[in-house]
Each structure stands twice: as C-alpha cells, then as structure tokens.
C-alpha atoms as a PDB file:
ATOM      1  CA  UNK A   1      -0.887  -3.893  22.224  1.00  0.00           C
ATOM      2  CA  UNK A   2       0.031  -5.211  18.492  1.00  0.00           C
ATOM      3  CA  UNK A   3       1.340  -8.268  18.340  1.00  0.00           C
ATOM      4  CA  UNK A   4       4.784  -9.079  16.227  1.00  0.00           C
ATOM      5  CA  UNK A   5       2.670 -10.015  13.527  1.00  0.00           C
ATOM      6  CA  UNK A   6       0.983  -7.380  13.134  1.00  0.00           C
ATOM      7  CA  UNK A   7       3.881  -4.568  13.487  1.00  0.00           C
ATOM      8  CA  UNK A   8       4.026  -2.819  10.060  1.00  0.00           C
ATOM      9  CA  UNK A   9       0.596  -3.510   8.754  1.00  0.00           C
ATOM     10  CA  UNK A  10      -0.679  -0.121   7.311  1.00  0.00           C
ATOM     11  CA  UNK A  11      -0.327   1.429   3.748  1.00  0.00           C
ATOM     12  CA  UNK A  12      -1.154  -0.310   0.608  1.00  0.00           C
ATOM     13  CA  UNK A  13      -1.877  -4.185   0.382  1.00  0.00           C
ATOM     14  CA  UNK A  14      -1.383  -5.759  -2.681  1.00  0.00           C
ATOM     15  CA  UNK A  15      -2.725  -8.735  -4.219  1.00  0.00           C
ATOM     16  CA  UNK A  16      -1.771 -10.652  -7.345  1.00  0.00           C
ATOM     17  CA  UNK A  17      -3.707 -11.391 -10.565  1.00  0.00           C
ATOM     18  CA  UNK A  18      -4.352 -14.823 -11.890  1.00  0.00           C
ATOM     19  CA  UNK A  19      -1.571 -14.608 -14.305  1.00  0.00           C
ATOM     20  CA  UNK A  20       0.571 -17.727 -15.481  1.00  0.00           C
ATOM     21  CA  UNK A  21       3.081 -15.654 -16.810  1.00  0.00           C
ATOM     22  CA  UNK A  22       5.839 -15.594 -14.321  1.00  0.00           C
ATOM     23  CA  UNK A  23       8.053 -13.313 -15.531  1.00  0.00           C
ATOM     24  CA  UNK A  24       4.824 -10.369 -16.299  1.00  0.00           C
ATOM     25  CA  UNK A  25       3.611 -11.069 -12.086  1.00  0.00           C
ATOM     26  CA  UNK A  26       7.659 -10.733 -10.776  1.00  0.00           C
ATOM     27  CA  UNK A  27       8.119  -8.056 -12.964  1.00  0.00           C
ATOM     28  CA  UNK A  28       5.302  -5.799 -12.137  1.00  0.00           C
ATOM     29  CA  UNK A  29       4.997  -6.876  -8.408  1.00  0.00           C
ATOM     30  CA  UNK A  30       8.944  -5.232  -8.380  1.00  0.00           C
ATOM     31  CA  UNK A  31       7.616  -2.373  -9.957  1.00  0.00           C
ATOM     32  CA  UNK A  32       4.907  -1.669  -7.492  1.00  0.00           C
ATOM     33  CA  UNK A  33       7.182  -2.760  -4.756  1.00  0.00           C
ATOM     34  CA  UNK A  34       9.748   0.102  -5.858  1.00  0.00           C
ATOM     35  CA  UNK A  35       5.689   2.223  -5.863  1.00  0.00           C
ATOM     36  CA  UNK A  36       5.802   1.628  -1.426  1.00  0.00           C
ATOM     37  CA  UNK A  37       3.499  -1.897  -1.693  1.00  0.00           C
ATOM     38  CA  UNK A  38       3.306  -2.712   2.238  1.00  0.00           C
ATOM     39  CA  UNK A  39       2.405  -6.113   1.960  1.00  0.00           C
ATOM     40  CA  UNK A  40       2.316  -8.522  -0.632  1.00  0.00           C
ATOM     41  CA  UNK A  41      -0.230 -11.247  -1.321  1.00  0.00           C
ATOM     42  CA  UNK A  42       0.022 -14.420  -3.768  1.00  0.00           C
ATOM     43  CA  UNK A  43      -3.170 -15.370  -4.584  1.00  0.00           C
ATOM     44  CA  UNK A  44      -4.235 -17.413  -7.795  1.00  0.00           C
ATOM     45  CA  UNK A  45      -6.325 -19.466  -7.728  1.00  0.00           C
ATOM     46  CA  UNK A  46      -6.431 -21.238 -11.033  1.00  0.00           C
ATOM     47  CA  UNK A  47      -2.905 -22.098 -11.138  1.00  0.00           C
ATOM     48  CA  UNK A  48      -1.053 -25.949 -10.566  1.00  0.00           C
ATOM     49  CA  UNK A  49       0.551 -27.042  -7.715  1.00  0.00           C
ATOM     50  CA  UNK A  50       4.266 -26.539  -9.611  1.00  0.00           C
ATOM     51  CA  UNK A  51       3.363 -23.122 -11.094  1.00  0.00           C
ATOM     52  CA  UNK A  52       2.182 -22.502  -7.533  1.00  0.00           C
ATOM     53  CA  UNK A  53       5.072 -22.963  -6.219  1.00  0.00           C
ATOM     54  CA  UNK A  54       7.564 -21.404  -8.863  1.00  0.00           C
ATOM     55  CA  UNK A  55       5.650 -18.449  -8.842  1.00  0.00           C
ATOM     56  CA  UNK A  56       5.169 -18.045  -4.742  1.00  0.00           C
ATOM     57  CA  UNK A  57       9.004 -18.769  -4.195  1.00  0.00           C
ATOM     58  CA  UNK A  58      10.228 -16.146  -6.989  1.00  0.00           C
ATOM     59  CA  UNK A  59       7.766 -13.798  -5.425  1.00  0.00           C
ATOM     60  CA  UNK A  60       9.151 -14.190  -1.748  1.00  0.00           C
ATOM     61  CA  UNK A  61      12.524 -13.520  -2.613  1.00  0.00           C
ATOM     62  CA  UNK A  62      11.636 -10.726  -4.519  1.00  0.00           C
ATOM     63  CA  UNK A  63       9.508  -9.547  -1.594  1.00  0.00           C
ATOM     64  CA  UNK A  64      12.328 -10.021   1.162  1.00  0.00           C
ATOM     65  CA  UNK A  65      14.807  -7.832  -1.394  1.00  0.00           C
ATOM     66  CA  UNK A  66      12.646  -4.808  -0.536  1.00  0.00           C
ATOM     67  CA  UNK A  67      11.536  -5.986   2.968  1.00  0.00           C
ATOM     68  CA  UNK A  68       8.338  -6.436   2.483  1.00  0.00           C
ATOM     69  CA  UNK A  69       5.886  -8.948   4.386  1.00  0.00           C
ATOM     70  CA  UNK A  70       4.547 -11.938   1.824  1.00  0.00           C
ATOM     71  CA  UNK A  71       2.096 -14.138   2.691  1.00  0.00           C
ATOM     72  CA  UNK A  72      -0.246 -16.668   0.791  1.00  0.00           C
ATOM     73  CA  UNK A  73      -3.644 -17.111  -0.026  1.00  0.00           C
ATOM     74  CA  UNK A  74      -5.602 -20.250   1.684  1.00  0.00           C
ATOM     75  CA  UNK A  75      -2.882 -22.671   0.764  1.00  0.00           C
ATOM     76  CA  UNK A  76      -1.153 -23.405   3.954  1.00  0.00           C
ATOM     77  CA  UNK A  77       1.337 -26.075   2.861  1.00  0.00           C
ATOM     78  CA  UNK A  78       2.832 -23.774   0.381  1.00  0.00           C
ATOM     79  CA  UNK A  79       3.083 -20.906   3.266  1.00  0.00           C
ATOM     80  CA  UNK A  80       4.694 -23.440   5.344  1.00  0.00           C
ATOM     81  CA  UNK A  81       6.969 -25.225   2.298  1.00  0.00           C
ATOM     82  CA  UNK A  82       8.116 -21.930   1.252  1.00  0.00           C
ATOM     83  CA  UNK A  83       8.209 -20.166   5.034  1.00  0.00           C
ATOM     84  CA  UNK A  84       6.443 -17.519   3.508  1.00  0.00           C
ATOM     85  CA  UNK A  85       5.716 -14.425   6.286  1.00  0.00           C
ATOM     86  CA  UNK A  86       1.987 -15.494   6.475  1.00  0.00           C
ATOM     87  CA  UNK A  87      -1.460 -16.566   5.659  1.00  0.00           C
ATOM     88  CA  UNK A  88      -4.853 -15.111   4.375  1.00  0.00           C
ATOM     89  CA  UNK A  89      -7.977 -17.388   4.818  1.00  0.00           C
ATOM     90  CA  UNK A  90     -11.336 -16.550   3.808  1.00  0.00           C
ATOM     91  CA  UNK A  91     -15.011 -17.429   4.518  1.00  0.00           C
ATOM     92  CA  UNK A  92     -14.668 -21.169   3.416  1.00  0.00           C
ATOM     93  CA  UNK A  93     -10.915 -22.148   4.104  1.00  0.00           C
ATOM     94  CA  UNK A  94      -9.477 -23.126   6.892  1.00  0.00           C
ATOM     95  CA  UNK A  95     -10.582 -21.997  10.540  1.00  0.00           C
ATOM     96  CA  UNK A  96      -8.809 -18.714  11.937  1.00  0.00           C
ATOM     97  CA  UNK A  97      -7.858 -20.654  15.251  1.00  0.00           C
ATOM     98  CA  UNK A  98      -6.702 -23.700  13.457  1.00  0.00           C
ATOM     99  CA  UNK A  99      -4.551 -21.545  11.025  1.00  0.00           C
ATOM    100  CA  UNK A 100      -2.990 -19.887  13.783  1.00  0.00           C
ATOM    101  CA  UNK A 101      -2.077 -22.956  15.591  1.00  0.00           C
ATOM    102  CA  UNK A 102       0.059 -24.519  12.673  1.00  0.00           C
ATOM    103  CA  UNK A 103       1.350 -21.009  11.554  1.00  0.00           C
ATOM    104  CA  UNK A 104       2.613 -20.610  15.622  1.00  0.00           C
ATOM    105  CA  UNK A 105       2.636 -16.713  16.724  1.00  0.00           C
ATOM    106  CA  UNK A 106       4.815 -15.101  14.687  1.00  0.00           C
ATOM    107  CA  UNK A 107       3.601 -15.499  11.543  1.00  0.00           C
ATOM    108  CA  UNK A 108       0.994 -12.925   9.584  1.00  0.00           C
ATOM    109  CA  UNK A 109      -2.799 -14.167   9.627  1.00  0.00           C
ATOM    110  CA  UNK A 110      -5.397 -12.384   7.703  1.00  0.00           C
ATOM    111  CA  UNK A 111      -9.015 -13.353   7.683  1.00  0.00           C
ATOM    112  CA  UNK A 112     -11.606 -12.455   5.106  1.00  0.00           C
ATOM    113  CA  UNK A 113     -14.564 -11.075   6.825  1.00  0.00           C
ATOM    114  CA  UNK A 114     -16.552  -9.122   4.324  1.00  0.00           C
ATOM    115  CA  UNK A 115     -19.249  -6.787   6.109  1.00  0.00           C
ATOM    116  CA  UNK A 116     -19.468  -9.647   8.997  1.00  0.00           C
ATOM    117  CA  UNK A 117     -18.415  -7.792  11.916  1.00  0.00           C
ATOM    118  CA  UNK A 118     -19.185 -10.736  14.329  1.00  0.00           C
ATOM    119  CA  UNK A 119     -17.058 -12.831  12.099  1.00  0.00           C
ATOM    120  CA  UNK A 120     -13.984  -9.681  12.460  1.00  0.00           C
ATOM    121  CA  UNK A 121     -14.503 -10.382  16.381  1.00  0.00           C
ATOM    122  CA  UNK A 122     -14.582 -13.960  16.233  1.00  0.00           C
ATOM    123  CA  UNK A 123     -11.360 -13.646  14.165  1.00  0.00           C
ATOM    124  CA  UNK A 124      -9.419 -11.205  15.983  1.00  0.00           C
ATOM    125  CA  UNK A 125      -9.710 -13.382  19.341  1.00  0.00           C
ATOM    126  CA  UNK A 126      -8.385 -16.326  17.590  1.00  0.00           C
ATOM    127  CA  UNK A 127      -5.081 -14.554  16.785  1.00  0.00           C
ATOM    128  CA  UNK A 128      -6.126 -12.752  13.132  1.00  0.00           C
ATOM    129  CA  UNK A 129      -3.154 -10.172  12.560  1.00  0.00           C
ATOM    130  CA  UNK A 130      -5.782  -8.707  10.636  1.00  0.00           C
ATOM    131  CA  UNK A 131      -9.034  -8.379   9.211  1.00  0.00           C
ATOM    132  CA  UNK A 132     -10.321  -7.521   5.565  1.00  0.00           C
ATOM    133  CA  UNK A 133     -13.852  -5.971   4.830  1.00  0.00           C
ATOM    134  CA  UNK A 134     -15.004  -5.981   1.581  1.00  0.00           C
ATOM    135  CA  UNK A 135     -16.585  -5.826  -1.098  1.00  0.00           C
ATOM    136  CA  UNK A 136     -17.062  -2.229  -1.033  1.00  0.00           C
ATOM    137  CA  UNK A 137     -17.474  -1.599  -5.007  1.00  0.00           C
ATOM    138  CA  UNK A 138     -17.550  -3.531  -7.663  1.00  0.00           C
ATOM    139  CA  UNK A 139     -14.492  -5.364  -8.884  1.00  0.00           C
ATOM    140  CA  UNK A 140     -13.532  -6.023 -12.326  1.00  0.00           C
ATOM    141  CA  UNK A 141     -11.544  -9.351 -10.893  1.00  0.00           C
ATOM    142  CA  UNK A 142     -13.767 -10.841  -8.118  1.00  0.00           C
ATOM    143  CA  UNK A 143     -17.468 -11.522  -8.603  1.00  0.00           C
ATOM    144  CA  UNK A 144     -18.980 -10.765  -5.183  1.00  0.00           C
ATOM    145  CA  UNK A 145     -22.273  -9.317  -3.834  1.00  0.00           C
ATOM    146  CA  UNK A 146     -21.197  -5.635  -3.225  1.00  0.00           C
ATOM    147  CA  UNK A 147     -23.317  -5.083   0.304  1.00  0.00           C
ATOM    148  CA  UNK A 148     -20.061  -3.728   2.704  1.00  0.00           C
ATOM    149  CA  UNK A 149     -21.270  -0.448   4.292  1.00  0.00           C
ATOM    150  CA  UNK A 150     -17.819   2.056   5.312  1.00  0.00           C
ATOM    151  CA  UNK A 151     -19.526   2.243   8.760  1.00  0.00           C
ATOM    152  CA  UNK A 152     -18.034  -1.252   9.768  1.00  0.00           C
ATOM    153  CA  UNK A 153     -14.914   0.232   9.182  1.00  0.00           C
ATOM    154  CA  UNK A 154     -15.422   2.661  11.862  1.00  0.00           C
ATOM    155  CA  UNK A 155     -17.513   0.140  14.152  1.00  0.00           C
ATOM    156  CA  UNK A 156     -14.412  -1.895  13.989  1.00  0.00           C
ATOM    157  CA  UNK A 157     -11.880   0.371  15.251  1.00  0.00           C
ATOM    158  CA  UNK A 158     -12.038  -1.424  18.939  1.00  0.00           C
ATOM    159  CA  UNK A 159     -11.149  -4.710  17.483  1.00  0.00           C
ATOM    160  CA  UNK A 160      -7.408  -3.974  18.384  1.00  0.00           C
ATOM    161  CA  UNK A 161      -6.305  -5.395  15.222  1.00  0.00           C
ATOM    162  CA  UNK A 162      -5.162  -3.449  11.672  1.00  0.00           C
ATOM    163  CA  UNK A 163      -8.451  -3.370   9.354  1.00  0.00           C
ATOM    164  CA  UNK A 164      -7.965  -4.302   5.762  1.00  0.00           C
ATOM    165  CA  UNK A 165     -10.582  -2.953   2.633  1.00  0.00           C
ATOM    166  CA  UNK A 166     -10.759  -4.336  -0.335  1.00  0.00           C
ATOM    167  CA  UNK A 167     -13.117  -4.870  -3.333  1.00  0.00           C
ATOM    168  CA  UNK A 168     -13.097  -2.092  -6.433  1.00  0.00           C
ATOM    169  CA  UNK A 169     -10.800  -0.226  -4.502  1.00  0.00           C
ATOM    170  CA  UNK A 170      -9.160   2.942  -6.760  1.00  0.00           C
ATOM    171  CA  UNK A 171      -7.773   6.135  -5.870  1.00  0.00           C
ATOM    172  CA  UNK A 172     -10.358   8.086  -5.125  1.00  0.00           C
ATOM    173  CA  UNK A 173     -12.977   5.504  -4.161  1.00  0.00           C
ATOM    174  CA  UNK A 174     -11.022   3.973  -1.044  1.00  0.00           C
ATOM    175  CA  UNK A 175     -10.107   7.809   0.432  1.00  0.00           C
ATOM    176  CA  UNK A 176     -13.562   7.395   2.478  1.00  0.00           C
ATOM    177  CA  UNK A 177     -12.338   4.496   4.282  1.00  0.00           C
ATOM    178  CA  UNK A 178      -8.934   5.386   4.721  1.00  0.00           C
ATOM    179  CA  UNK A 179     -10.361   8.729   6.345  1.00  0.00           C
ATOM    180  CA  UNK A 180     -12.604   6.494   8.372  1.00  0.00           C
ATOM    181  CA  UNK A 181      -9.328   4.450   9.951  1.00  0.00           C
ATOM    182  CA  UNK A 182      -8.764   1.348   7.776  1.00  0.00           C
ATOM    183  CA  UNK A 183      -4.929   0.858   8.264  1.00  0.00           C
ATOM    184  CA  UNK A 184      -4.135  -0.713   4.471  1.00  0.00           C
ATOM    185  CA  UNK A 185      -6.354  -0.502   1.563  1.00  0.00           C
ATOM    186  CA  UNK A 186      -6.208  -3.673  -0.537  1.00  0.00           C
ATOM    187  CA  UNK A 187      -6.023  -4.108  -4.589  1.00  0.00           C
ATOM    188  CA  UNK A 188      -5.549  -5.906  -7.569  1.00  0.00           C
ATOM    189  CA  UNK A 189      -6.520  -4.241 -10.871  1.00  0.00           C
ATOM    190  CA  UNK A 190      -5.461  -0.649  -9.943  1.00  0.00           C
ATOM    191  CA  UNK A 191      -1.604  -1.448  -9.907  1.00  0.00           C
ATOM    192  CA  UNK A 192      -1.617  -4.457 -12.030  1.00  0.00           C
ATOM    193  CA  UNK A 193      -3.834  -3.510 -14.557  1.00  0.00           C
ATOM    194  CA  UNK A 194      -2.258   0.339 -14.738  1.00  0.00           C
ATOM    195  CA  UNK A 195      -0.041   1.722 -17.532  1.00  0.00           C
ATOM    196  CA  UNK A 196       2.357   2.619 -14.826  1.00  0.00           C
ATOM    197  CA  UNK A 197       2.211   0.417 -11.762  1.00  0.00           C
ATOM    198  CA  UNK A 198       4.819   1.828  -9.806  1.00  0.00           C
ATOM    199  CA  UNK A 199       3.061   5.135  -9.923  1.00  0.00           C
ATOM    200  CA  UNK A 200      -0.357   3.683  -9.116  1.00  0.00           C
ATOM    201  CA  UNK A 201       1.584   1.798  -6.125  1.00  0.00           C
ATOM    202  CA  UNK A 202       3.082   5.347  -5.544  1.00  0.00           C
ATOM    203  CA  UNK A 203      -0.195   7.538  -5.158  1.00  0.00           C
ATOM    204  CA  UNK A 204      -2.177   4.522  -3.327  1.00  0.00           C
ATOM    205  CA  UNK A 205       0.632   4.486  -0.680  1.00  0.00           C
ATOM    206  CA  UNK A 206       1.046   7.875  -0.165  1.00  0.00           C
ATOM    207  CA  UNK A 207      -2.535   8.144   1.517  1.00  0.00           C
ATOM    208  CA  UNK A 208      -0.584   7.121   4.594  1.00  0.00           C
ATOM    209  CA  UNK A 209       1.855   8.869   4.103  1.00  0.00           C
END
C-alpha cells in the first residue's frame, strides 16, 4: 500500500541548477511547471544560507500555485523553516531513518541510492517515499562514476516504493527505464538548459502519460 507521501509520485522529477539568479530559476521552473513537472527539487549546492532561503521560499510558493510537491535537497532545517513538502538525502547526508523521524510521516523522503540495491532496501524500510538510481549516463552537471545498470530498475520493482532515475537523463535515453517501470525520471540540464523548457517539460512528461 503507498503511503500519503508517496501518493502522486510518477512522471517527470525535476531538479534545479546551481543558478544565483533568482529571477532566471523561478522563471523557468514556472515554465516547466506549466510543461507537467511532477515534483520539484531545490538543490544548489553552492549557494549561502540567505540566497538559500530566498530562493527555496519563492520556489515553494510557486510550486504550491500549480500543486506540485517541493521538497529540498540535504538541508533539513530549511525543509523544516520553510515547511517545504519534503526531503532528498543522499549517500553522505543524513540517515534515511533519522530524516524520517524529524520530517514525521507525512512528509516526502527521497534517498539517493545509485546502483546500491541493498542501500534501496535498507531505505525503503526506514520510511523512503522513494528511491533514486543513478547515474545511468553521463551528466553534463554532476561528475559521477557512470556504473548504474537499467536491470536494478527492474530488480527493484518489489521494493513497494516509486523508483526514481536520474543521471544524463534526455528524451530518448531514459525511454529504456521508463519501459522497464521507473515511476519518475529525474533531470536537470534537459529542461533547464533547453531553448524551450516548457516543451522539454512537455515531451518528458508525456512518457506517462
């Protein structure tokens, strides 16, 4: 059965640039938004505290306009500060378990997992909403050993959690796991970095459509 948190989790997951210009990240989140984003991540991780803040808040009321989950990456105060919809936590931030406890049950928990599908169980029974494998590809943002193989997308189907891809992911190159049952596919560069986000948000989300 899918927990609260997890109710809605499937289409296209998007994640935000490192880009101190607030008015470029609202402006083109919106348009991708408008595009059918599912779930919006802040995640920058060269930015202050303040412009942290300034630019998480703007994004969360832009998010709940369109009713569309937000959530932050590894900073739980600011989650918390904010009462953002969620969390994401990778390999080397805070514990899955000890996230959930301070977030409490209803809030959105993501764990980074990469191709560790011990680390996806693990995760799962310590109240992940989700998990995200990756990287598949190479990524012109993250620097990462590409080694994910598409089978633990399939080996992870009995989880009983939504499973997240990300890494490289365009178009064409995520179809494979989307056909193999990942429930939102994960990006940064391919709406962002696009001439015309909203119709890059547009074509990624109609995959599950």
């Amino acid at each position: 059965m899918i927990q609260e948190s997890q109710a809605g989790l499937r289409g296209l997951y998007l994640v935000t640039p490192d880009w101190d210009d607030t008015r470029q990240l609202v402006s083109v989140t919106e348009q991708a938004l408008r595009g059918g984003t599912a779930l919006v991540q802040y995640r920058h991780k060269t930015a202050n505290p303040v412009l942290r803040m300034q630019q998480a808040s703007e994004l969360l009321q832009l998010c709940r306009s369109y009713a569309v989950p937000f959530i932050v990456n590894d900073h739980l105060e600011l989650c918390q500060t904010i009462d953002a919809d969620g969390l994401h936590v990778g390999g080397t931030d805070m514990q899955v378990q000890a996230a959930r406890q301070a977030l409490g049950a209803k809030k959105i928990l993501g764990a980074s997992c990469y191709g560790d599908l011990a680390r996806a169980q693990q995760a799962a029974e310590a109240g992940a909403s989700y998990v995200a494998f990756g990287g598949f590809y190479p990524s012109r943002i993250k620097k990462y050993e590409v080694s994910t193989s598409p089978d633990i997308v399939t080996e992870a189907a009995g989880l009983g959690v939504p499973r997240v891809v990300i890494g490289g992911m365009t178009l064409e190159n995520c179809k494979p796991l989307v056909a193999r049952g990942a429930e939102m596919v994960a990006v940064i560069s391919s709406v962002y970095f696009e001439r015309d986000p909203q119709a890059a948000a547009r074509a990624l989300a109609d995959l599950y459509v």
